[in-house]
N, C-alpha and C. Protein backbone atom coordinates (compact mmCIF):
# COMPACT_ATOMS: atom_id res chain seq x y z
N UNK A 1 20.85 10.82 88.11
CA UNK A 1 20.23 10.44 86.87
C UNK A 1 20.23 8.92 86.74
N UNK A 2 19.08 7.99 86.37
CA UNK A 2 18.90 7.06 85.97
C UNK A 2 19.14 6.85 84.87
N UNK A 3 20.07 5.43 84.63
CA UNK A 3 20.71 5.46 82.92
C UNK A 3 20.65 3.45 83.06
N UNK A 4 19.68 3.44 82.22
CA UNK A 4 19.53 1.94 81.83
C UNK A 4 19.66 1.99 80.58
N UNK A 5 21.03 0.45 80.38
CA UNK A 5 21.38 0.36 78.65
C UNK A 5 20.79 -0.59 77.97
N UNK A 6 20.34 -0.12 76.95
CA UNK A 6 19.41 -0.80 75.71
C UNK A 6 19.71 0.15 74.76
N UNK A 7 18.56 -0.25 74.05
CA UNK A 7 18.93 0.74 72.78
C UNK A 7 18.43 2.05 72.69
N UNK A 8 17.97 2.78 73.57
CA UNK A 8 17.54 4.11 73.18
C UNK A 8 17.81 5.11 74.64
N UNK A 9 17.62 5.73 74.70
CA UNK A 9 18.18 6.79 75.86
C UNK A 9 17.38 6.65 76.61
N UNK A 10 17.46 6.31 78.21
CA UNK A 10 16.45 5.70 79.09
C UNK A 10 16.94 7.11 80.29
N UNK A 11 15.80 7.99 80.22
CA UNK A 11 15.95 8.47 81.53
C UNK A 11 14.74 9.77 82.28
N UNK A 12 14.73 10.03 83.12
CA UNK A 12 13.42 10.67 83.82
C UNK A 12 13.12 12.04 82.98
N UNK A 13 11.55 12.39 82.47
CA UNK A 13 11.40 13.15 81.62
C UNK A 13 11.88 14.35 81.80
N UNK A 14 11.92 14.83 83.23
CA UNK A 14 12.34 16.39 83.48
C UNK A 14 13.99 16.52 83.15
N UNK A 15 14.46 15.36 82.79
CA UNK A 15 16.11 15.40 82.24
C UNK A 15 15.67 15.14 81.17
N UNK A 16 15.15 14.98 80.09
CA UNK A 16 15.18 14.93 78.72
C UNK A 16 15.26 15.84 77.72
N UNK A 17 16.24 16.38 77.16
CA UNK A 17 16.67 17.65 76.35
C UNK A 17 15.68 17.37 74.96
N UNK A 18 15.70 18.82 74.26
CA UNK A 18 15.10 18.62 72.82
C UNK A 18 15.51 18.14 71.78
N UNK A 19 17.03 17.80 72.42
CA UNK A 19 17.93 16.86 70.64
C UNK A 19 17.32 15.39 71.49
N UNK A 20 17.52 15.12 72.68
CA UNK A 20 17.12 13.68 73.14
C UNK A 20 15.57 13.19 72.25
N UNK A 21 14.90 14.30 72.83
CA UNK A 21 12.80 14.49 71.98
C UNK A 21 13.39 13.81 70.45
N UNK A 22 13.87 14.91 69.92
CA UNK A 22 14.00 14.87 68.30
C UNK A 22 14.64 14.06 67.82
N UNK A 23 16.13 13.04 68.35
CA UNK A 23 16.77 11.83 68.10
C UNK A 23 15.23 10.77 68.05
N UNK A 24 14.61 10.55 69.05
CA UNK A 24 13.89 9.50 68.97
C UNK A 24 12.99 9.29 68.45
N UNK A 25 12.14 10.78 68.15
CA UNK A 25 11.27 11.24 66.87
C UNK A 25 11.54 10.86 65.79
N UNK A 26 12.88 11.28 64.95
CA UNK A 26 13.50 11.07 63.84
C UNK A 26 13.49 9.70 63.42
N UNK A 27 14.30 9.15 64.59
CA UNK A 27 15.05 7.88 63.98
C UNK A 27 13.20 6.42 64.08
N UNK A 28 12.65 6.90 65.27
CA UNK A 28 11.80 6.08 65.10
C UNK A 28 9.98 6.35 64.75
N UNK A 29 9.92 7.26 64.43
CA UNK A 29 8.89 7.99 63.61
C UNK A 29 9.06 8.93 62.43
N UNK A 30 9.57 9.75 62.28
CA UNK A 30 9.77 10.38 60.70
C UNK A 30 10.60 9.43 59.86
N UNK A 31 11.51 8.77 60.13
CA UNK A 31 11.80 8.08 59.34
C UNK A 31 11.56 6.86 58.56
N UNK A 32 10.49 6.62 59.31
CA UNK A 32 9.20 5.46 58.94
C UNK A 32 8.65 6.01 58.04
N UNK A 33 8.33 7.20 58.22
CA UNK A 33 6.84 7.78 57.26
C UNK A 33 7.75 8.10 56.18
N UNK A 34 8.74 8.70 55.69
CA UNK A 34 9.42 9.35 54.77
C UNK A 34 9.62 7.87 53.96
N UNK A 35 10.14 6.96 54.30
CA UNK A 35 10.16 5.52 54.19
C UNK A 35 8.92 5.02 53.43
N UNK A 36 8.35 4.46 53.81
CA UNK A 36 6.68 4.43 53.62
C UNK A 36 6.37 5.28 52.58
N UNK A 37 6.48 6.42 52.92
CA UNK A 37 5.70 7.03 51.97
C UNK A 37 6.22 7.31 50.60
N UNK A 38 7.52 7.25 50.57
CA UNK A 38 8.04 6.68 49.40
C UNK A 38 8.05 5.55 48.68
N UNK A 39 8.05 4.14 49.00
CA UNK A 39 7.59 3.05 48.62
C UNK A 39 6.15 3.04 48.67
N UNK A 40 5.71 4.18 49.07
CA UNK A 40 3.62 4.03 48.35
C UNK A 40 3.72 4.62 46.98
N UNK A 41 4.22 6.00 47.14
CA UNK A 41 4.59 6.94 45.96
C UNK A 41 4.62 5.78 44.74
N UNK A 42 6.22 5.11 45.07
CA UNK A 42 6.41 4.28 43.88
C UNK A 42 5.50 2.98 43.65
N UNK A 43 4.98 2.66 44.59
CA UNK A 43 4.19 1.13 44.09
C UNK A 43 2.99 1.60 43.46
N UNK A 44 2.37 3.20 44.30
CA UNK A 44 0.76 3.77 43.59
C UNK A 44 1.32 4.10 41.96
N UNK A 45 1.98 4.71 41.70
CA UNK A 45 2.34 5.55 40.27
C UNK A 45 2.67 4.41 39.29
N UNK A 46 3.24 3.00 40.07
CA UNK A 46 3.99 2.27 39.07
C UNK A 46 2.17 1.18 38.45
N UNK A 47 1.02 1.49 39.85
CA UNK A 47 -0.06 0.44 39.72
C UNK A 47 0.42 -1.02 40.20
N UNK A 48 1.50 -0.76 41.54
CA UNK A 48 1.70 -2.22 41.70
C UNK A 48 0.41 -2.14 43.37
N UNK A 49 0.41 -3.47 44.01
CA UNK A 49 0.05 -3.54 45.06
C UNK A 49 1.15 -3.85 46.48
N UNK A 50 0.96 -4.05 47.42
CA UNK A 50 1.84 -4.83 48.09
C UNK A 50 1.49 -4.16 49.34
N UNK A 51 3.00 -4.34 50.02
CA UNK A 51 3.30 -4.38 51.75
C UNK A 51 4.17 -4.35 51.94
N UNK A 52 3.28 -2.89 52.84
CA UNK A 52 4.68 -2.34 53.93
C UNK A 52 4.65 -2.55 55.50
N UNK A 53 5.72 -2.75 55.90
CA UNK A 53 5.70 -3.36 57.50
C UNK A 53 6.74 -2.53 58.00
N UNK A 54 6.50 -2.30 59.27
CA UNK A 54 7.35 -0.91 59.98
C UNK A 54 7.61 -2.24 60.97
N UNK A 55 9.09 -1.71 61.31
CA UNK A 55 9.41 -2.10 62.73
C UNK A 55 9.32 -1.32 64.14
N UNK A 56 8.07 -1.66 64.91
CA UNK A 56 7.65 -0.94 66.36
C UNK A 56 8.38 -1.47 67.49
N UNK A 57 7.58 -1.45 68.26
CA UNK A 57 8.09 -1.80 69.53
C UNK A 57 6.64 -2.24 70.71
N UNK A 58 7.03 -3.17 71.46
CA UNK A 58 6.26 -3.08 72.79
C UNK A 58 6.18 -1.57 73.41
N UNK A 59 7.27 -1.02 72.95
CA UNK A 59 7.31 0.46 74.10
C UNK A 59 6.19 1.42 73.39
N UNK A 60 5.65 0.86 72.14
CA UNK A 60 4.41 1.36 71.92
C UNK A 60 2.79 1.38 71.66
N UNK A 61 3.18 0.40 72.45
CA UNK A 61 2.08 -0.61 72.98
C UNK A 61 1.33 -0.56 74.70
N UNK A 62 2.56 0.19 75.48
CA UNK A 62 2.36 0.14 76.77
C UNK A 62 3.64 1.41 77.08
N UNK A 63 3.15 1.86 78.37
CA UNK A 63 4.10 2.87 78.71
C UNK A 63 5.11 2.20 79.66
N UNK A 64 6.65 3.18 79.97
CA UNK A 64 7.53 3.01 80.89
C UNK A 64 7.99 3.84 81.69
N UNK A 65 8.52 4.13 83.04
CA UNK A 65 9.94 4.91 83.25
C UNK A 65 10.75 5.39 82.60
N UNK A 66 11.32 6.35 82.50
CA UNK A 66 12.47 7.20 81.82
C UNK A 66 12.55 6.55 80.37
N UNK A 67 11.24 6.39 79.81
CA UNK A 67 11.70 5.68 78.77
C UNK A 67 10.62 6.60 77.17
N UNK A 68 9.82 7.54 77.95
CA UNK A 68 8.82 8.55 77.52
C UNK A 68 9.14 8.96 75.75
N UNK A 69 10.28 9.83 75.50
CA UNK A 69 10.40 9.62 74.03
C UNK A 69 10.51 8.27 73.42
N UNK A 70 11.67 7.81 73.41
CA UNK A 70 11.05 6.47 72.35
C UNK A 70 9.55 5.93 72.56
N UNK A 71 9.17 6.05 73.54
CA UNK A 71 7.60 5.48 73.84
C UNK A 71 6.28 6.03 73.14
N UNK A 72 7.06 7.42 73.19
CA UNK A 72 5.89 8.19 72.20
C UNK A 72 6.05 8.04 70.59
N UNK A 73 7.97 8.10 70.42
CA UNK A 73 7.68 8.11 69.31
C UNK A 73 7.17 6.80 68.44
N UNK A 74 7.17 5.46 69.09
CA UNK A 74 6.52 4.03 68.86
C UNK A 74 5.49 4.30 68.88
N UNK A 75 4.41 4.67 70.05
CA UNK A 75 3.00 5.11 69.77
C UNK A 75 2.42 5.57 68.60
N UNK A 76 3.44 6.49 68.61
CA UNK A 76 3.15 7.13 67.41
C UNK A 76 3.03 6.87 65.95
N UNK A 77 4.20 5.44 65.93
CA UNK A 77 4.28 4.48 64.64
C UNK A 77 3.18 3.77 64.88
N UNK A 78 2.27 3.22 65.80
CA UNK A 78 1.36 2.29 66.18
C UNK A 78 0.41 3.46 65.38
N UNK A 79 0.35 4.48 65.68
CA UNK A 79 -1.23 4.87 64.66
C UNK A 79 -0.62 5.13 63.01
N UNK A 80 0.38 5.96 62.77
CA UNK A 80 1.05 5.80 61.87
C UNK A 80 0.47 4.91 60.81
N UNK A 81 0.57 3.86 61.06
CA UNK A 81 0.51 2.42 60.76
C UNK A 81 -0.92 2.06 60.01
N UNK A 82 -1.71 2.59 61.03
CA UNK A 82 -3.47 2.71 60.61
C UNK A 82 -3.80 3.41 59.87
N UNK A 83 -3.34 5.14 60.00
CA UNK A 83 -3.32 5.83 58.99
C UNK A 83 -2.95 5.74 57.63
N UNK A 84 -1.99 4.69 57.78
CA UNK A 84 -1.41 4.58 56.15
C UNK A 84 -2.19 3.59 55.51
N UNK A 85 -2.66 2.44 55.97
CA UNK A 85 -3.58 1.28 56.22
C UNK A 85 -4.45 1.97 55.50
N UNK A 86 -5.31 2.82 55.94
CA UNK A 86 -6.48 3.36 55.76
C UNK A 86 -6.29 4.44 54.59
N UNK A 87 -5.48 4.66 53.98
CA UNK A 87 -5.03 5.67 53.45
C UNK A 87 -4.98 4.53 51.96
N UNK A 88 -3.85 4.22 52.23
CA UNK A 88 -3.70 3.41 51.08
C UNK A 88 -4.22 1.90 50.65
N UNK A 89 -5.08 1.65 51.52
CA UNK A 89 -5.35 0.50 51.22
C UNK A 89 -6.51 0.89 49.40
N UNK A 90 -6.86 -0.70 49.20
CA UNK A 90 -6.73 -1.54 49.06
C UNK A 90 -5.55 -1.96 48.36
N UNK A 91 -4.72 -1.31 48.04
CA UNK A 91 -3.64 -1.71 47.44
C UNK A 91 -2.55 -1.91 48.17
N UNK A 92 -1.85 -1.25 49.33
CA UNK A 92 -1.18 -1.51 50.11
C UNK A 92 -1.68 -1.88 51.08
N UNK A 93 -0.95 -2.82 51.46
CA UNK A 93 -0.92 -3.14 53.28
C UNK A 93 -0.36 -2.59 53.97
N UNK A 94 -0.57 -2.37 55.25
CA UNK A 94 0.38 -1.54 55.84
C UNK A 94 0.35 -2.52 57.81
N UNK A 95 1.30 -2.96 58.16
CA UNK A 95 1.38 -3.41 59.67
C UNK A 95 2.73 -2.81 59.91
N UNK A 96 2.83 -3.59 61.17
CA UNK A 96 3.92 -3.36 62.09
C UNK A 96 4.36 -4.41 62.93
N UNK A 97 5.85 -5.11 63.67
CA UNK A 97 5.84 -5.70 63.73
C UNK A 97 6.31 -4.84 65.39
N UNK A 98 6.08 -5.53 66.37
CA UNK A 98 6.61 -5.06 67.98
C UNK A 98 6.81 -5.77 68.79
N UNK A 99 8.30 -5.88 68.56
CA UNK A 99 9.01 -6.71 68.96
C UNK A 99 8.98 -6.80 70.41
N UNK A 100 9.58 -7.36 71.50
CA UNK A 100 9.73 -7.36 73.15
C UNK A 100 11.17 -7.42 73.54
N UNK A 101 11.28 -8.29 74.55
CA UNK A 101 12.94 -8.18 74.85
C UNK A 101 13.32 -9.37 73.42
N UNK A 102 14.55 -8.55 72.82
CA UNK A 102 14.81 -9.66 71.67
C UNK A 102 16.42 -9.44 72.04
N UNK A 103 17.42 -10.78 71.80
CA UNK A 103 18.45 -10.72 71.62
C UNK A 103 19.35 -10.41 70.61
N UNK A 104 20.10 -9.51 70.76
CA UNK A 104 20.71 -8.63 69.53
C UNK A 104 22.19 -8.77 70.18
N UNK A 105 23.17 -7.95 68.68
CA UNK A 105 24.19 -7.65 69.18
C UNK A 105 24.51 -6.52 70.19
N UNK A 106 23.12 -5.34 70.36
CA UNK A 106 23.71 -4.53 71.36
C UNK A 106 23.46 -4.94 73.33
N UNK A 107 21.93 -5.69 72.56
CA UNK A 107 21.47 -6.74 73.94
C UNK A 107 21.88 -8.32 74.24
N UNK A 108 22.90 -8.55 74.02
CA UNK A 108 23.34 -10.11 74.08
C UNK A 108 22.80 -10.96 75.07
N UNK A 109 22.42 -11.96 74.85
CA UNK A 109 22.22 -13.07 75.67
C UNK A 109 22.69 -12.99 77.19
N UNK A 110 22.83 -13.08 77.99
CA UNK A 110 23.68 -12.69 79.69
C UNK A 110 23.41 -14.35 80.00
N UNK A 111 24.47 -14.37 80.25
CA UNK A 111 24.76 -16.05 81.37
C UNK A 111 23.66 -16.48 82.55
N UNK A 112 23.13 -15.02 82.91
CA UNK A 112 22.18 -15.35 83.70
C UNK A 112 20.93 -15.35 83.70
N UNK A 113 20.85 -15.36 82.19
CA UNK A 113 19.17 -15.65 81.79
C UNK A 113 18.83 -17.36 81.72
N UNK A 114 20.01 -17.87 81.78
CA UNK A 114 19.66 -19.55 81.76
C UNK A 114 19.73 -19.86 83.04
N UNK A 115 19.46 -18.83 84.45
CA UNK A 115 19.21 -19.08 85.62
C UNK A 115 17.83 -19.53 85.60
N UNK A 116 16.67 -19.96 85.94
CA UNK A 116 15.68 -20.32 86.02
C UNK A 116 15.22 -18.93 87.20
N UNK A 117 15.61 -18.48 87.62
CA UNK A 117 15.12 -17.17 88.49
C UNK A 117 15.93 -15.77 88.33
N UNK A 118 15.96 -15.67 86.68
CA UNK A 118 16.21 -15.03 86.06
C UNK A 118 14.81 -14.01 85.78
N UNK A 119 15.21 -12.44 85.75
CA UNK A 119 14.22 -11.87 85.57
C UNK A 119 12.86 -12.05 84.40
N UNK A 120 13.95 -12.02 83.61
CA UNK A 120 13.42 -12.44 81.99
C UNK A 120 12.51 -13.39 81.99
N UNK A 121 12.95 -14.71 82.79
CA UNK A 121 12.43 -15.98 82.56
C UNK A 121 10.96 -15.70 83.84
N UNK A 122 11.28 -15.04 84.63
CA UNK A 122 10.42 -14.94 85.89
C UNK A 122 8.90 -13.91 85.24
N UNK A 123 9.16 -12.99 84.10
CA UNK A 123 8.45 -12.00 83.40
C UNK A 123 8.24 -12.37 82.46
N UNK A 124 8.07 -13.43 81.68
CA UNK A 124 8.08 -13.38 80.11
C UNK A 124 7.30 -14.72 80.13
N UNK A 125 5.97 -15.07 79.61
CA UNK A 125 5.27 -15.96 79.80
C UNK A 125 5.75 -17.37 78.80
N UNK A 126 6.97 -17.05 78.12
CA UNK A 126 7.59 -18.19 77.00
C UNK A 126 8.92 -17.79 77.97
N UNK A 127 9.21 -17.79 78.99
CA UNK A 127 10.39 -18.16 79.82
C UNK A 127 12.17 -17.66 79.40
N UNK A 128 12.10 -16.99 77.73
CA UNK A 128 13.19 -16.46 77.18
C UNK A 128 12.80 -15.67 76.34
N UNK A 129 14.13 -14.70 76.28
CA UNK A 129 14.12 -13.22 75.35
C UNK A 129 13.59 -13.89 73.96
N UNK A 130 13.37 -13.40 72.65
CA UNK A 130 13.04 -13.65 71.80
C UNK A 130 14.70 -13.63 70.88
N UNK A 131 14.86 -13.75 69.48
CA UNK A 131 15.93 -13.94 69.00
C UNK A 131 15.14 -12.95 67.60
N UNK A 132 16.50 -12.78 66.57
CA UNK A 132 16.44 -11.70 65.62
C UNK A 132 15.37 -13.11 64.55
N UNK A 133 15.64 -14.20 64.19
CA UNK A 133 15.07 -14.75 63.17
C UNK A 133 13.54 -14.75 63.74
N UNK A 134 13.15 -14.85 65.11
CA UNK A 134 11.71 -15.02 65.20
C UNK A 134 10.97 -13.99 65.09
N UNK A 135 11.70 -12.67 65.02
CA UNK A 135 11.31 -10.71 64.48
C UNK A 135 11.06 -11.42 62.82
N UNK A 136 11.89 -11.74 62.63
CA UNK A 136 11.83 -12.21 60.72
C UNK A 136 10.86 -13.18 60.37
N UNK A 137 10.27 -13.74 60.75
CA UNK A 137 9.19 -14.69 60.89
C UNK A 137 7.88 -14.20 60.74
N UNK A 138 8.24 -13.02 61.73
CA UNK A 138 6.67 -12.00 62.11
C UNK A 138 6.63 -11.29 61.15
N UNK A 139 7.63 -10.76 60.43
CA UNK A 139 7.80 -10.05 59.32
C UNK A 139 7.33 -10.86 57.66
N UNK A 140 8.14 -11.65 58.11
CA UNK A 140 7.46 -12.77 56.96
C UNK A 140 6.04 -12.67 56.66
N UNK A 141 5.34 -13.51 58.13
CA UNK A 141 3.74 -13.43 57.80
C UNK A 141 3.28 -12.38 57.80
N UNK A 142 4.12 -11.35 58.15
CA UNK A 142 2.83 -10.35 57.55
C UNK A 142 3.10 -10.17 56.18
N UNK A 143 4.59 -9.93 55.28
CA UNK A 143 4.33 -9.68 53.96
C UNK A 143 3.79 -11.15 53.45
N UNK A 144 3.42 -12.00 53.71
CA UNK A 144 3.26 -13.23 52.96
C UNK A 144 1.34 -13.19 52.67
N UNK A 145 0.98 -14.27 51.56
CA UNK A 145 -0.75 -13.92 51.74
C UNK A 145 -1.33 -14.36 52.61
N UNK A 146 -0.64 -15.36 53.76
CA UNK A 146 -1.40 -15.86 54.88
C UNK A 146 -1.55 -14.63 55.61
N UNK A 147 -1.25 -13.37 55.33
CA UNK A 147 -1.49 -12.24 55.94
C UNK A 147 -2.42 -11.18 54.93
N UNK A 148 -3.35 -12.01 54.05
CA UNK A 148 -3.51 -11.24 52.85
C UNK A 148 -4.67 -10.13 53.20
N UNK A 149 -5.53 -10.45 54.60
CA UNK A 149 -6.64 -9.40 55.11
C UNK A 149 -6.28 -9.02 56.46
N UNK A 150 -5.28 -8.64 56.62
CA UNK A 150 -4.27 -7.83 57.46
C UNK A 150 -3.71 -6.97 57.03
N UNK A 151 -4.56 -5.69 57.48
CA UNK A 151 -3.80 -4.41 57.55
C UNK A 151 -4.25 -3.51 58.77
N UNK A 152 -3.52 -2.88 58.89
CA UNK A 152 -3.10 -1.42 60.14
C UNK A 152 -2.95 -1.73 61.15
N UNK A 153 -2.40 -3.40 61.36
CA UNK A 153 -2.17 -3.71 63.01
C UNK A 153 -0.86 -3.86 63.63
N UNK A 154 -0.57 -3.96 63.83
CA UNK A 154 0.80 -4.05 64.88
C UNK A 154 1.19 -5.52 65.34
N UNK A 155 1.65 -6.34 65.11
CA UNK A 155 1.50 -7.62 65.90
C UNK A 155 2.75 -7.68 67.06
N UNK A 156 2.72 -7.91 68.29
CA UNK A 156 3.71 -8.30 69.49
C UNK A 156 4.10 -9.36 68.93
N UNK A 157 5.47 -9.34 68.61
CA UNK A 157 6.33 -10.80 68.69
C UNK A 157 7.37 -10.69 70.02
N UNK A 158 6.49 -11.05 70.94
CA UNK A 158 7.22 -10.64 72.12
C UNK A 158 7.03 -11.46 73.62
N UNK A 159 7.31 -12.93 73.35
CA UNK A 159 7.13 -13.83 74.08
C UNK A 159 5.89 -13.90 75.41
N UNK A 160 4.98 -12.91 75.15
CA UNK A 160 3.61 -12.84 75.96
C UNK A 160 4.42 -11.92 77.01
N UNK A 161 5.27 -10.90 76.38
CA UNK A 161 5.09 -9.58 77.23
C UNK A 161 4.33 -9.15 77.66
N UNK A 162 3.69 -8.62 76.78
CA UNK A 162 2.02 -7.96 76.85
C UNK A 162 1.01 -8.17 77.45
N UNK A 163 1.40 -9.39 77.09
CA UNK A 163 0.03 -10.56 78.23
C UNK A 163 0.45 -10.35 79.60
N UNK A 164 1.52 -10.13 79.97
CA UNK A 164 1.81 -10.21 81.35
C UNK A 164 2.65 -8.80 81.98
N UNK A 165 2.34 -8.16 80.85
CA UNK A 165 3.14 -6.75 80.95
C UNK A 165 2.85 -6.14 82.98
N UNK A 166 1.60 -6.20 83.50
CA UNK A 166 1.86 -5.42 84.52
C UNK A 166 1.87 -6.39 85.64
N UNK A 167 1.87 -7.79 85.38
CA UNK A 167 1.88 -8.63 86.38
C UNK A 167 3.05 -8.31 87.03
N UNK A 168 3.58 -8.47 88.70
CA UNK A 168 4.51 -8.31 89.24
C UNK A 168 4.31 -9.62 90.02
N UNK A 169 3.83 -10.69 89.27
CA UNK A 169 4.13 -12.26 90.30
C UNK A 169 4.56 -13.35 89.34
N UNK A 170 5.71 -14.21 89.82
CA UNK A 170 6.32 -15.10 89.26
C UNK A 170 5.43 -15.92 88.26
N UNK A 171 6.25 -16.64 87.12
CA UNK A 171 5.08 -16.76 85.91
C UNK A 171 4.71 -17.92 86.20
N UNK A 172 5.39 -18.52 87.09
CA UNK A 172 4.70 -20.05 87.27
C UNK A 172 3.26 -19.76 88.45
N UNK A 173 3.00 -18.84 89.00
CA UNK A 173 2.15 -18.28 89.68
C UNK A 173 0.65 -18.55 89.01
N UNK A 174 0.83 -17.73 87.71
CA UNK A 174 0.07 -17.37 86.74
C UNK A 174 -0.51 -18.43 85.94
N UNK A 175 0.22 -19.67 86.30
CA UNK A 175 -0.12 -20.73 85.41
C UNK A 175 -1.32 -21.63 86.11
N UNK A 176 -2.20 -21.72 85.48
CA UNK A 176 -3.32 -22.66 85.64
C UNK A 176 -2.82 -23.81 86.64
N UNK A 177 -3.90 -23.92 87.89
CA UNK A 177 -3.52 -24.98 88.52
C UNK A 177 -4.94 -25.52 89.07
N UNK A 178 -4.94 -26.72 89.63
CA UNK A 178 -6.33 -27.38 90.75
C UNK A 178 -6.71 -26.48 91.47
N UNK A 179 -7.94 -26.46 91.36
CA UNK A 179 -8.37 -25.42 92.79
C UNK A 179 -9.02 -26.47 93.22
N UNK A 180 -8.66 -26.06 94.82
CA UNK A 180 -9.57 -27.90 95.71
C UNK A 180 -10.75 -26.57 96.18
N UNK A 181 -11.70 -27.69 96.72
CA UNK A 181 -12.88 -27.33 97.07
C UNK A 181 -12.59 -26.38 98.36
C-alpha cells in the first residue's frame, strides 16, 4: 500500500473502503453545502446580501494518484460552488478559494525546500509553497467589492501550480529565453 502524508488519506482506489469514500465526502463536500446553505437560509429570510466562499482545493481542479476521494469530493465543491452562484445570486455570491501546496501546521516548512533543487521549488512556477495569510488574502478579495462581479468561480491561490501542473521539466526550463537564429 502506498501511504503519502498530507492531509487527507492518500492511497490506490481498489484499497479505498466506504468510511474512507464517506470521511472525504462529509468533511469536504456535505459539509460545505449544509454550511452554505444555512448562511443563505439566514441572509435570504433576514433580506441581507453578501458572500459566501468555500475552501477547495487544486485536487479539484486537476486529478491525482491514490488521491481519488478527496479529489472528487473537491470537484465536487468546484460545481457546488456554481450551483449555489446560480441559485442564489443576485444576492449572494458564492466562490471558492483552491489553495496548492500551502504551509501549515500539519505540512511544515522542511529544511529542504530552501534547497534550490528542491522539488517544490523545481514544480512551482513562484519557486515556494504558499503560506496560511496568502489563502487569507484570496479570501479577502473575494469577500471584498473589488470582487463585487465575481461569482461561481474558484480562484487557485497556488503559486502557478496549475499553470505548470503536468509539466515534468525544471521551471527554469520553462522560462522564456533567446532563441538564436
Amino acid at each position: 500500500m502506498v501511504t503519502i502524508v498530507g492531509a487527507s488519506n492518500w492511497k490506490p482506489l481498489l484499497e479505498v473502503s466506504e468510511d474512507d469514500w464517506n470521511r472525504e465526502l462529509n468533511l469536504n463536500l456535505k459539509s460545505v453545502f449544509y454550511c452554505a446553505r444555512s448562511a443563505a437560509r439566514r441572509m435570504l429570510s433576514a433580506g441581507r446580501s453578501g458572500s459566501i466562499i468555500a475552501i477547495n482545493s487544486v485536487s479539484g481542479l486537476t486529478s491525482a494518484p491514490f488521491h481519488a476521494p478527496y479529489g472528487a469530493a473537491k470537484s465536487g465543491l468546484t460545481n457546488l460552488v456554481r450551483s449555489m452562484a446560480v441559485e442564489w445570486g443576485p444576492d449572494i455570491r458564492v466562490n471558492a478559494i483552491a489553495p496548492g501546496t500551502i504551509i501549515t501546521q500539519r505540512l511544515p516548512k522542511q529544511a529542504s525546500e530552501d534547497d534550490p533543487s528542491s522539488p517544490f521549488r523545481k514544480r512551482l512556477p513562484m519557486q515556494r509553497r504558499g503560506t496560511t495569510d496568502e489563502i487569507g488574502k484570496g479570501v479577502l478579495f473575494m469577500a471584498s467589492d473589488l470582487a463585487a462581479y465575481v461569482t461561481g468561480q474558484t480562484l487557485a491561490v497556488d503559486g502557478g501550480w496549475m499553470a505548470a501542473w503536468m509539466l515534468d521539466i525544471p521551471t527554469e526550463l520553462s522560462r522564456p529565453r533567446k532563441i538564436s537564429d
